[in-house]
N, C-alpha and C. Protein backbone atom coordinates (compact mmCIF):
# COMPACT_ATOMS: atom_id res chain seq x y z
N UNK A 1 119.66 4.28 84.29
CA UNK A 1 120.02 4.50 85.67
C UNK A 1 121.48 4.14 85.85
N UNK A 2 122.25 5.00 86.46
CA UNK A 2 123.85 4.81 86.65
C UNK A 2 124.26 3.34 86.86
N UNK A 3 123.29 3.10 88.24
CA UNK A 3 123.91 1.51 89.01
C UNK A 3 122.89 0.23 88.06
N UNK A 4 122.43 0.72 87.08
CA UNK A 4 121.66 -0.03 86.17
C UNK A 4 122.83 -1.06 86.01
N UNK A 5 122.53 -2.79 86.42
CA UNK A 5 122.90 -3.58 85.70
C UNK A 5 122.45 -4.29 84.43
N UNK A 6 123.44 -5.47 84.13
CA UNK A 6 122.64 -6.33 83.08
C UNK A 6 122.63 -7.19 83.31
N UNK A 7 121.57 -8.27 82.92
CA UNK A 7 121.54 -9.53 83.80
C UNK A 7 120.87 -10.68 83.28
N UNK A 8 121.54 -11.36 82.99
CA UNK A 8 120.94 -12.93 82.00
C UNK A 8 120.42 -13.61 83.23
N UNK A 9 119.36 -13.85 82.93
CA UNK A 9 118.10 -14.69 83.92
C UNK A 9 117.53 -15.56 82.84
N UNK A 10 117.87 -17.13 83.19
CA UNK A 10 116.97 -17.56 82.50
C UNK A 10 117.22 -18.98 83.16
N UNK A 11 116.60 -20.09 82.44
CA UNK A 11 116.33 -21.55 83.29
C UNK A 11 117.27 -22.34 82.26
N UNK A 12 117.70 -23.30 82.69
CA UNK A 12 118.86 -24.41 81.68
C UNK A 12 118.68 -25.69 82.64
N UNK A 13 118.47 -26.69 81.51
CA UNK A 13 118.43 -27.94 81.81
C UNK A 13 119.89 -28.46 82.30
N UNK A 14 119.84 -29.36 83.42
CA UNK A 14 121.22 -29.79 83.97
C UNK A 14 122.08 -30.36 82.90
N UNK A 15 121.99 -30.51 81.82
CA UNK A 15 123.37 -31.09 80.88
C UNK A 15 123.48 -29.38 80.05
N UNK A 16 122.89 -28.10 80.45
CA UNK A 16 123.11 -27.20 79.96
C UNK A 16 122.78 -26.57 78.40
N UNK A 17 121.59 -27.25 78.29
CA UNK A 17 120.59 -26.48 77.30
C UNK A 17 119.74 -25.52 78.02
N UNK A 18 119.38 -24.60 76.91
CA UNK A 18 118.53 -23.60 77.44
C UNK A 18 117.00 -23.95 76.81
N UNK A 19 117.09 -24.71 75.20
CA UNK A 19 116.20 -25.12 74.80
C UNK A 19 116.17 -26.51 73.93
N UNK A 20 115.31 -27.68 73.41
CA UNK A 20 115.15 -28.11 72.29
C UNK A 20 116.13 -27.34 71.58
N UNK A 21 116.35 -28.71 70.39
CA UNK A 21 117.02 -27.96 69.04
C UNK A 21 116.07 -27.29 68.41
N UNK A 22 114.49 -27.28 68.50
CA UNK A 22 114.12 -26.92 67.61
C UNK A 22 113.37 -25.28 68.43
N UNK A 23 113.58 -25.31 69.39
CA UNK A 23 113.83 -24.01 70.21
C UNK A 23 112.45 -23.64 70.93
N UNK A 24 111.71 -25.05 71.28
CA UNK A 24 110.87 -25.07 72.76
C UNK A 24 111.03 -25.38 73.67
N UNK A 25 110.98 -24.75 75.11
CA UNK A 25 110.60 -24.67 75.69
C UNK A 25 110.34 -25.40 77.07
N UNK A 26 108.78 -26.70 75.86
CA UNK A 26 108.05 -27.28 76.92
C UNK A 26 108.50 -28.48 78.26
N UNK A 27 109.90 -28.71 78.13
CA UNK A 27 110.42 -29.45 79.33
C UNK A 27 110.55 -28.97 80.59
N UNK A 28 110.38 -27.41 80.62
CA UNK A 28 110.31 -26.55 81.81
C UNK A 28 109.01 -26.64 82.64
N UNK A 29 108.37 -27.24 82.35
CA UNK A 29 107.17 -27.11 83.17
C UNK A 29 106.98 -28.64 83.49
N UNK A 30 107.85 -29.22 83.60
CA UNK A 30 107.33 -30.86 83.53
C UNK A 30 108.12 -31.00 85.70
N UNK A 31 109.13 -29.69 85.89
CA UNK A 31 109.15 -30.50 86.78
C UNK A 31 108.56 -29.20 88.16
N UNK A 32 108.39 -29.36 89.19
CA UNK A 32 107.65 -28.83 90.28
C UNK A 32 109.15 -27.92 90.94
N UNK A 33 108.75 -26.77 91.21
CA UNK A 33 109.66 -26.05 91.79
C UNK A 33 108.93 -26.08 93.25
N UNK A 34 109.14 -24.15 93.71
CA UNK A 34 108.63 -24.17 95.35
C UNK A 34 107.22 -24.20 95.39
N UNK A 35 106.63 -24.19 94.77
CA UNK A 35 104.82 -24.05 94.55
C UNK A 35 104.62 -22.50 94.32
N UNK A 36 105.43 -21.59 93.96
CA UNK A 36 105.34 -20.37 93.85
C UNK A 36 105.79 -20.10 92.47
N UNK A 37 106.35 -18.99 91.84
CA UNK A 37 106.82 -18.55 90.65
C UNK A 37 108.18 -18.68 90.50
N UNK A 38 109.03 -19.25 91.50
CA UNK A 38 110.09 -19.38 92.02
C UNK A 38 111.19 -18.80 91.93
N UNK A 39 110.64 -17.67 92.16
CA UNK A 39 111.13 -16.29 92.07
C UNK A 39 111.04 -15.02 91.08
N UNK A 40 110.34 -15.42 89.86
CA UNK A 40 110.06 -14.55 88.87
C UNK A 40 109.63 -13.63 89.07
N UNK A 41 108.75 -13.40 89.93
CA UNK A 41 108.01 -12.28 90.43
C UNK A 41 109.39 -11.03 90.73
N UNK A 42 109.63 -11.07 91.77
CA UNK A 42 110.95 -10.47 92.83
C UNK A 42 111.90 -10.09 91.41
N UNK A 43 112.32 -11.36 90.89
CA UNK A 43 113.40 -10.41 89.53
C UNK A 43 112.44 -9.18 88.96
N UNK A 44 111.39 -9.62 88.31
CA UNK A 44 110.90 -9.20 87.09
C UNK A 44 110.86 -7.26 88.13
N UNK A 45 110.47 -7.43 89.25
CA UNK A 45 110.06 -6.27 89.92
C UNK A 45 110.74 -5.33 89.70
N UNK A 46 112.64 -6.01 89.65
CA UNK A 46 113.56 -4.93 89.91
C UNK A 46 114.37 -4.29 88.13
N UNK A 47 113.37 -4.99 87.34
CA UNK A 47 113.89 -4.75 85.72
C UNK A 47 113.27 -3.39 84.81
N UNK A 48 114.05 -2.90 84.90
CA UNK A 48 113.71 -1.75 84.35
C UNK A 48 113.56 -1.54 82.71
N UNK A 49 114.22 -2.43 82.00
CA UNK A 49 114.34 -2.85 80.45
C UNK A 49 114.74 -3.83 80.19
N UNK A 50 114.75 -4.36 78.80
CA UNK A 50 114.78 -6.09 78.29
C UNK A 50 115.72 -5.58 77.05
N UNK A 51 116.53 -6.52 76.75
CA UNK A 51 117.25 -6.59 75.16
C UNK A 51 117.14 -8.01 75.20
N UNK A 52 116.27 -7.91 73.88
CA UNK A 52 116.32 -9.45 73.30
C UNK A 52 117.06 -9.69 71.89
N UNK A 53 117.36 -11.31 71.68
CA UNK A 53 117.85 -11.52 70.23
C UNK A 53 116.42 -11.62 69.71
N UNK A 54 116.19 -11.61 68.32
CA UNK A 54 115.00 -12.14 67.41
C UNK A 54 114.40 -13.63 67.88
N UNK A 55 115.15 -14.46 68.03
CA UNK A 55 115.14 -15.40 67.70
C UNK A 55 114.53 -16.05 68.85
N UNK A 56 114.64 -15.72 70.22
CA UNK A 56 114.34 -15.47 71.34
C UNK A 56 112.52 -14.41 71.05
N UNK A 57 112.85 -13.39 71.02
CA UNK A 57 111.53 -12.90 70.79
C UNK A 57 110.47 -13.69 69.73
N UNK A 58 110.52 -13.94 68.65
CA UNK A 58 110.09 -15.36 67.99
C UNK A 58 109.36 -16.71 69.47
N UNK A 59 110.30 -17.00 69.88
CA UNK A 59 109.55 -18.15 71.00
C UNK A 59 108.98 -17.23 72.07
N UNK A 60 109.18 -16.61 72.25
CA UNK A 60 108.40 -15.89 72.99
C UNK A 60 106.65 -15.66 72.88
N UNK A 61 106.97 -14.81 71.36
CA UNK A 61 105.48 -14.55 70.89
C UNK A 61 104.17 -16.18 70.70
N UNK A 62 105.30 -17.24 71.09
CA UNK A 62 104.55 -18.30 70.72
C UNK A 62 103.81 -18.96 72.11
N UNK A 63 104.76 -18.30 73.00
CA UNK A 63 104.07 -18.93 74.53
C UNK A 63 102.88 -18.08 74.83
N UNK A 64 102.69 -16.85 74.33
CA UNK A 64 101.36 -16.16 74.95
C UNK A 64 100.60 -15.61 74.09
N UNK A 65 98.80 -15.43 73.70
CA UNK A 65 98.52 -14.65 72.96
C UNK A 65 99.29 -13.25 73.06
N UNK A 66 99.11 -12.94 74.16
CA UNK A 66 100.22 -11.40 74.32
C UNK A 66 101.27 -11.44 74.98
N UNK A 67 101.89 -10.21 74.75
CA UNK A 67 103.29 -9.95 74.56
C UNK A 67 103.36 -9.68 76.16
N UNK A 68 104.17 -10.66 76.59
CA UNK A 68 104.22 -10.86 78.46
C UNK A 68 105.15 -9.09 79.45
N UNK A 69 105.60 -8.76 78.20
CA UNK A 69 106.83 -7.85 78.61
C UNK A 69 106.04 -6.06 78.85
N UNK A 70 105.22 -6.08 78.54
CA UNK A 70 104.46 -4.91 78.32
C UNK A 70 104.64 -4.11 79.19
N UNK A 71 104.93 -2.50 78.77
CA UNK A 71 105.35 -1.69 80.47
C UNK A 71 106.82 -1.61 80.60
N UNK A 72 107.50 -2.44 79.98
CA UNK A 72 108.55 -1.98 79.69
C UNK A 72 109.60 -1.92 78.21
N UNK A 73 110.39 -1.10 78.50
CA UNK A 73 110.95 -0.28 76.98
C UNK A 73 111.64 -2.42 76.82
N UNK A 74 111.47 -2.54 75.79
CA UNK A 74 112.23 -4.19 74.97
C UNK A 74 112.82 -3.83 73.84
N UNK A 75 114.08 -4.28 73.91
CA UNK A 75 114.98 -3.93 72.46
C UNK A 75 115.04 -5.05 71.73
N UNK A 76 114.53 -5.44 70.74
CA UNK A 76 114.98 -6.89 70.03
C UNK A 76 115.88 -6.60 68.95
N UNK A 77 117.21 -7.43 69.26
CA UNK A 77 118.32 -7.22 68.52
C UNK A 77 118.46 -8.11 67.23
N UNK A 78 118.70 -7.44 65.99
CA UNK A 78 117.85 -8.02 64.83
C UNK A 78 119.04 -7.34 63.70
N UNK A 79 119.19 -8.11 62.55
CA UNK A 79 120.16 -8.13 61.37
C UNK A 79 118.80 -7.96 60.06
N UNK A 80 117.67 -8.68 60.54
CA UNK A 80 116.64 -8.48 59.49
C UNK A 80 115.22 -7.49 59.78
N UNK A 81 115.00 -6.75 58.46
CA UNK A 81 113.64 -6.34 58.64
C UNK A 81 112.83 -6.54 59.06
N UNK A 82 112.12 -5.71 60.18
CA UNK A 82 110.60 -6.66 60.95
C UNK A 82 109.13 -5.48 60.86
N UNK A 83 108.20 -5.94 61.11
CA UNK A 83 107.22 -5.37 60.97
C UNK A 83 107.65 -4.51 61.93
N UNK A 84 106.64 -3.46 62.31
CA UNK A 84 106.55 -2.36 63.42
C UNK A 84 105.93 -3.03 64.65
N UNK A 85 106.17 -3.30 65.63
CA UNK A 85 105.36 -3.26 66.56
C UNK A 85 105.34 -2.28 68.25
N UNK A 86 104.05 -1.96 68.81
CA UNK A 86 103.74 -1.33 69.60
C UNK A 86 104.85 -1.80 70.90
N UNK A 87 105.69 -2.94 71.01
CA UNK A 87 105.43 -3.19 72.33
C UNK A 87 107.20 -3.41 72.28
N UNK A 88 107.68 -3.74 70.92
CA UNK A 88 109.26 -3.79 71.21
C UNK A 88 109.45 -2.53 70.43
N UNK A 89 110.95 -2.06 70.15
CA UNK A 89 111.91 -1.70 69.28
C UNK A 89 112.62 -2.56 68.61
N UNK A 90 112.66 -2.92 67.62
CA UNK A 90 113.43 -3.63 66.73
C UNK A 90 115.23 -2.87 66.54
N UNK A 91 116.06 -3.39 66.73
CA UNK A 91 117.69 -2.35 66.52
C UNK A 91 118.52 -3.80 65.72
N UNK A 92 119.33 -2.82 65.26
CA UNK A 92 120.00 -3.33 64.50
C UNK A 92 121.72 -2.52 64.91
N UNK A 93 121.44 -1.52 66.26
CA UNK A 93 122.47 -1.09 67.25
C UNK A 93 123.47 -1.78 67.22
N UNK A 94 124.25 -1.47 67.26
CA UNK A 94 125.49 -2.24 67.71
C UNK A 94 125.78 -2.15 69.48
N UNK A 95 125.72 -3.13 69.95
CA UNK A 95 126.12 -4.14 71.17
C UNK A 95 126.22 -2.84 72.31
N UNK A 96 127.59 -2.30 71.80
CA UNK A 96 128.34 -1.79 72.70
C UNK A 96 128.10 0.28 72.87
N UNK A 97 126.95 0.08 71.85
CA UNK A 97 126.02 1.57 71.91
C UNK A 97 125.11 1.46 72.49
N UNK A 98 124.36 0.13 72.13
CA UNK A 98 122.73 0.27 72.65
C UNK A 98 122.73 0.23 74.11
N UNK A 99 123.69 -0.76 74.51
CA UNK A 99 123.23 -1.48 75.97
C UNK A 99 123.55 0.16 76.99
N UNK A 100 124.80 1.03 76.66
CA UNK A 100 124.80 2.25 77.70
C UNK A 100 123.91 2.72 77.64
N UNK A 101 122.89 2.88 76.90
CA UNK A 101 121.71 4.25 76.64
C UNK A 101 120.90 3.34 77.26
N UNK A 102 120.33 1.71 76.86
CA UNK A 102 119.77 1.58 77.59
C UNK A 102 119.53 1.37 79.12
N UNK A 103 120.79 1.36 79.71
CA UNK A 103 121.20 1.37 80.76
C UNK A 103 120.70 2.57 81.66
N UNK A 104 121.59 3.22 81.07
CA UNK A 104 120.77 5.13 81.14
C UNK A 104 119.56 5.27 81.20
N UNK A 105 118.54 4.54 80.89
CA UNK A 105 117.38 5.25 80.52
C UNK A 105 116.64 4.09 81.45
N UNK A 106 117.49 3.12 81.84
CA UNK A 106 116.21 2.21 82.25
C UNK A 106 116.30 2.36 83.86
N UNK A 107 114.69 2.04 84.79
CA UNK A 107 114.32 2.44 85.78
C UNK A 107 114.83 1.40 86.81
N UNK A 108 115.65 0.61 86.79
CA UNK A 108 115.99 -0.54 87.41
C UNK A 108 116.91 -1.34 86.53
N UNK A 109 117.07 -2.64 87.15
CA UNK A 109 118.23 -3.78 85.99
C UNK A 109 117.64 -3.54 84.26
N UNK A 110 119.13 -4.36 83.83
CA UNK A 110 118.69 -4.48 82.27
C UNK A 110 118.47 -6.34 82.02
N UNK A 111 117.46 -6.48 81.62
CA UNK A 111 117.40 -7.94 81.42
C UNK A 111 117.72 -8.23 79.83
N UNK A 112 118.81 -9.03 80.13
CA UNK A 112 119.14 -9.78 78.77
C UNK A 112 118.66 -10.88 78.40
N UNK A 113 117.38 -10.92 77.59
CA UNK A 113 116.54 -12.25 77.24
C UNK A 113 117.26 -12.69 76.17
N UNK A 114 117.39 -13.93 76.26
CA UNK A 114 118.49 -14.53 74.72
C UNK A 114 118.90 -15.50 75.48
N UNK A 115 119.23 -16.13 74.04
CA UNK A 115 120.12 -17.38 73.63
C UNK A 115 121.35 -17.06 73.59
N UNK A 116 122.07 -18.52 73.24
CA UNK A 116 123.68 -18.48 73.11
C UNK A 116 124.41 -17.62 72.57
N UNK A 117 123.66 -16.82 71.42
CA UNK A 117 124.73 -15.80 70.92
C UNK A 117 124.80 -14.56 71.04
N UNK A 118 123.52 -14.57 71.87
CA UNK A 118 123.56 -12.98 71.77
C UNK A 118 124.60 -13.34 73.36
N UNK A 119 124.37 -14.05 74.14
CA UNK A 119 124.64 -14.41 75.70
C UNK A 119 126.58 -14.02 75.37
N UNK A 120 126.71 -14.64 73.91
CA UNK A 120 128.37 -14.61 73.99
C UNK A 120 128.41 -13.59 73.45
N UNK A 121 127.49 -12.63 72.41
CA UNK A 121 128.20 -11.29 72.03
C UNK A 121 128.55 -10.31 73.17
N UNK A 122 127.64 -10.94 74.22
CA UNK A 122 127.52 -9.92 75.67
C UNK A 122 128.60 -9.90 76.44
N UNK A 123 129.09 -10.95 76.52
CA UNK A 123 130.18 -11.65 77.29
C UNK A 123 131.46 -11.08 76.91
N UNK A 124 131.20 -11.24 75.75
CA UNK A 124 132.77 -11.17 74.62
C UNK A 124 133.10 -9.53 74.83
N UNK A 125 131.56 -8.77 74.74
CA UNK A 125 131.99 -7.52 74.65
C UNK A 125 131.83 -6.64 76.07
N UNK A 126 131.78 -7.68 77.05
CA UNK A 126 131.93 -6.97 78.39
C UNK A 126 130.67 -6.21 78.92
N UNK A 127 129.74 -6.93 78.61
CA UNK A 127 128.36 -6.08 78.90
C UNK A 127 127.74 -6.61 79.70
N UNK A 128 127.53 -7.78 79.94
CA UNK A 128 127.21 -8.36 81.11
C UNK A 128 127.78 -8.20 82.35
N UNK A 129 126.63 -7.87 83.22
CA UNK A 129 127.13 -8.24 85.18
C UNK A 129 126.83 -9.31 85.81
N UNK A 130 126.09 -9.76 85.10
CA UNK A 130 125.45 -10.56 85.98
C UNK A 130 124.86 -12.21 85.19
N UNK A 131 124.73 -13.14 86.03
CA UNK A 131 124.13 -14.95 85.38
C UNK A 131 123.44 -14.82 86.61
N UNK A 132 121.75 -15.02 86.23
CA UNK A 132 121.27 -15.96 87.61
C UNK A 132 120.75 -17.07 86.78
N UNK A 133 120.68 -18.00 87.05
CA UNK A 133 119.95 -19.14 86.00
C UNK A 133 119.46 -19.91 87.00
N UNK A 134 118.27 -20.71 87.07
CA UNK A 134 117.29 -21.88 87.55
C UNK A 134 117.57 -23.35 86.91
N UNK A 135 118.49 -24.12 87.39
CA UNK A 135 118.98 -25.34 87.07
C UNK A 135 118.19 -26.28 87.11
N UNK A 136 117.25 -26.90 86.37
CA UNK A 136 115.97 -27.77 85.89
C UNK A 136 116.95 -28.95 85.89
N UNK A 137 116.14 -29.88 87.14
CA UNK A 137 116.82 -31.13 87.24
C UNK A 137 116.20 -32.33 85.65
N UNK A 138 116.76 -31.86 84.40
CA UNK A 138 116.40 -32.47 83.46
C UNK A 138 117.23 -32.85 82.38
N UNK A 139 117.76 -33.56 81.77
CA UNK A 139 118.44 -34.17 81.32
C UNK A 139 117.91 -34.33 79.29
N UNK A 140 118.36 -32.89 78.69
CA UNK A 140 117.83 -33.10 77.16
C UNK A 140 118.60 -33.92 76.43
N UNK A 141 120.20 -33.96 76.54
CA UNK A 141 120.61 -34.63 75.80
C UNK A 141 121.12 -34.12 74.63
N UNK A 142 120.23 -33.35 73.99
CA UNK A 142 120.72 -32.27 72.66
C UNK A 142 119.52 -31.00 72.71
N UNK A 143 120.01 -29.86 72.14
CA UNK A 143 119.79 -28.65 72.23
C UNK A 143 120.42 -27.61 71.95
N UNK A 144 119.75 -26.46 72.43
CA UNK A 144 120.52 -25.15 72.26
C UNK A 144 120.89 -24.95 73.56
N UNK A 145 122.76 -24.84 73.32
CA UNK A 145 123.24 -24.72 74.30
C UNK A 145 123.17 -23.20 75.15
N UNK A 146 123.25 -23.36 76.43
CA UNK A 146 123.42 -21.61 77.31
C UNK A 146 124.70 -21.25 76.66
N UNK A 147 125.92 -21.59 76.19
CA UNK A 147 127.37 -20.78 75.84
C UNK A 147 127.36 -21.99 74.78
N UNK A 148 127.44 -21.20 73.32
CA UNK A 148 127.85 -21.89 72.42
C UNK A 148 129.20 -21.87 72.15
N UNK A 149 129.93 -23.35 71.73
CA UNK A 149 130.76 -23.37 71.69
C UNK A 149 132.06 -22.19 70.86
N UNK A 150 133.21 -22.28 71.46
CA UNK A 150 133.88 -21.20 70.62
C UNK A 150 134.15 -19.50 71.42
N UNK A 151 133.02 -20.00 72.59
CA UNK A 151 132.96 -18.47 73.64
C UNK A 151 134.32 -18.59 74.37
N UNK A 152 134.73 -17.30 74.53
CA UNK A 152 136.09 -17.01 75.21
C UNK A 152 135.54 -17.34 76.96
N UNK A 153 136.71 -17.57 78.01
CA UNK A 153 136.43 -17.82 78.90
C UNK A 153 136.40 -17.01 79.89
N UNK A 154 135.15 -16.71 80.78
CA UNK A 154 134.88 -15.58 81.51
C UNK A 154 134.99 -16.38 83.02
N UNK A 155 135.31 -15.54 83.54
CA UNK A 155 135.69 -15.85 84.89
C UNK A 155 134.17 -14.80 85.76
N UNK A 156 133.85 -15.80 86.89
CA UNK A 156 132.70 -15.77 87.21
C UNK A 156 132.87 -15.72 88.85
N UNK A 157 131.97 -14.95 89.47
CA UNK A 157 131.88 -15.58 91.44
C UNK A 157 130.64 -15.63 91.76
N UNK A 158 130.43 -17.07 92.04
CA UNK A 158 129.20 -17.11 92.90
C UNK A 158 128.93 -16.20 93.80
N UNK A 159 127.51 -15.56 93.70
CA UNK A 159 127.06 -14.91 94.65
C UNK A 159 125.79 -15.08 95.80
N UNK A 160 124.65 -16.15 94.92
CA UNK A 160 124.09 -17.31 95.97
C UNK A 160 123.51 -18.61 95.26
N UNK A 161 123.47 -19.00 96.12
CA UNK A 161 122.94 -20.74 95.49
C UNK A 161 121.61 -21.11 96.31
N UNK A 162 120.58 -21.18 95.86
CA UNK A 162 119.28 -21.25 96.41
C UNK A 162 117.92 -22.22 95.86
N UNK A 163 117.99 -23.21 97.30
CA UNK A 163 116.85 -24.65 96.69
C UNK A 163 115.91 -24.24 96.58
N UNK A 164 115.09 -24.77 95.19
CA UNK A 164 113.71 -24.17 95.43
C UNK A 164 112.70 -25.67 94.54
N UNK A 165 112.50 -25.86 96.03
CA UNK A 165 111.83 -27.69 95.07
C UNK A 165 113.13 -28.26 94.78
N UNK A 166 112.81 -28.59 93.58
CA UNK A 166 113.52 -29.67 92.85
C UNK A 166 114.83 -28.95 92.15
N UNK A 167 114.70 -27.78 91.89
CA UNK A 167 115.14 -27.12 91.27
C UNK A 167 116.26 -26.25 92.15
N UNK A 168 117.37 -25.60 91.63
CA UNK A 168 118.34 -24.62 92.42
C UNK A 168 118.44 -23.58 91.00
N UNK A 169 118.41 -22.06 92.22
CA UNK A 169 118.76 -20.35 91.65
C UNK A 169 120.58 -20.26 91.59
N UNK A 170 120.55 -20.30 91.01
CA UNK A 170 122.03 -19.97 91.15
C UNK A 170 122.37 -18.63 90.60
N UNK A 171 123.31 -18.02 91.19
CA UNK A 171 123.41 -16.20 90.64
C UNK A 171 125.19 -16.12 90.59
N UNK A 172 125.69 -15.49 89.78
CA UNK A 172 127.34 -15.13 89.46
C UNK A 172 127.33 -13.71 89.01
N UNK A 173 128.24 -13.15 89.54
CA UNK A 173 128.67 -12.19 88.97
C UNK A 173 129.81 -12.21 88.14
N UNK A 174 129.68 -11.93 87.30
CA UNK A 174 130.91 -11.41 85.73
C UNK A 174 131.97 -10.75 86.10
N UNK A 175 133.34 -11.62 86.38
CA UNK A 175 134.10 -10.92 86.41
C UNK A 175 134.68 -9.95 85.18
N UNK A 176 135.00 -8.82 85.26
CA UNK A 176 135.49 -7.95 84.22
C UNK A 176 137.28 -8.54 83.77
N UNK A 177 137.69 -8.71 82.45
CA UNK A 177 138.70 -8.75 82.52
C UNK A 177 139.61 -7.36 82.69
């Protein structure tokens, strides 16, 4: 879709991990948001396709017997051989091919599921529009960081800031250089 964006949605602990070093998860549920989905619903509505890293799809497959994403086209972005499966595409695309077509083709936003590097290949190569992230009043200490170190510096504008419980939505748009 033309006005198709892309859009990193995801939750980060207040010292700015996205996960454990060893790449779970389970501190996200320890604290109480609005008593609702706290907002997941409303994003997920307006996403028309997913590009994931591997590595990311990996923790994924571990939170649900099934594959949560179903119904829509998922690209998992990958350097190694993977089995076939029904529910992603596996690519080995390069960055700055895949994301226009999928853009093109998808029925709403593009959600960029991933970690730090795919987050900075995105960045670096101007593909991103969009950060909303859910700021988890939690304190890891060590982890996998949201921007691994070494990322060039992107200039950003808040676009809203929103309490929900314990927790705040925060959304930026990507400035283009």
């Amino acid at each position: 879709m033309e006005n198709s964006k892309v859009v990193l949605y995801l939750a980060v602990s207040l010292d700015g991990y996205i996960a454990r070093s060893d790449g779970s998860v389970d501190w996200l549920f320890d604290v109480e948001g609005d008593g609702g989905d706290n907002g997941y619903a409303k994003f997920y509505g307006r996403i028309g396709a997913l590009i994931m890293g591997r590595l990311t799809y990996d923790e994924v497959l571990k939170l649900s017997d099934e594959f949560p994403y179903k119904g829509k086209p998922c690209y998992v972005v990958t350097r190694s051989e993977q089995p076939p499966s029904p529910d992603v595409t596996f690519t080995a695309e390069d960055l700055a091919s895949l994301v226009p077509k999928v853009k093109a083709e998808a029925i709403g936003d593009v959600w960029m599921v991933g970690g730090g590097q795919l987050t900075k290949a995105f960045l670096e190569k101007g593909l991103l529009d969009r950060i909303e992230m859910t700021v988890i009043p939690k304190i890891l200490g060590e982890g996998i960081p949201l921007f691994p170190e070494g990322m060039d510096s992107t200039r950003l504008k808040l676009v809203s800031a929103e309490p929900m419980g314990q927790m705040v939505s925060l959304a930026y748009e990507v400035l283009k250089r």
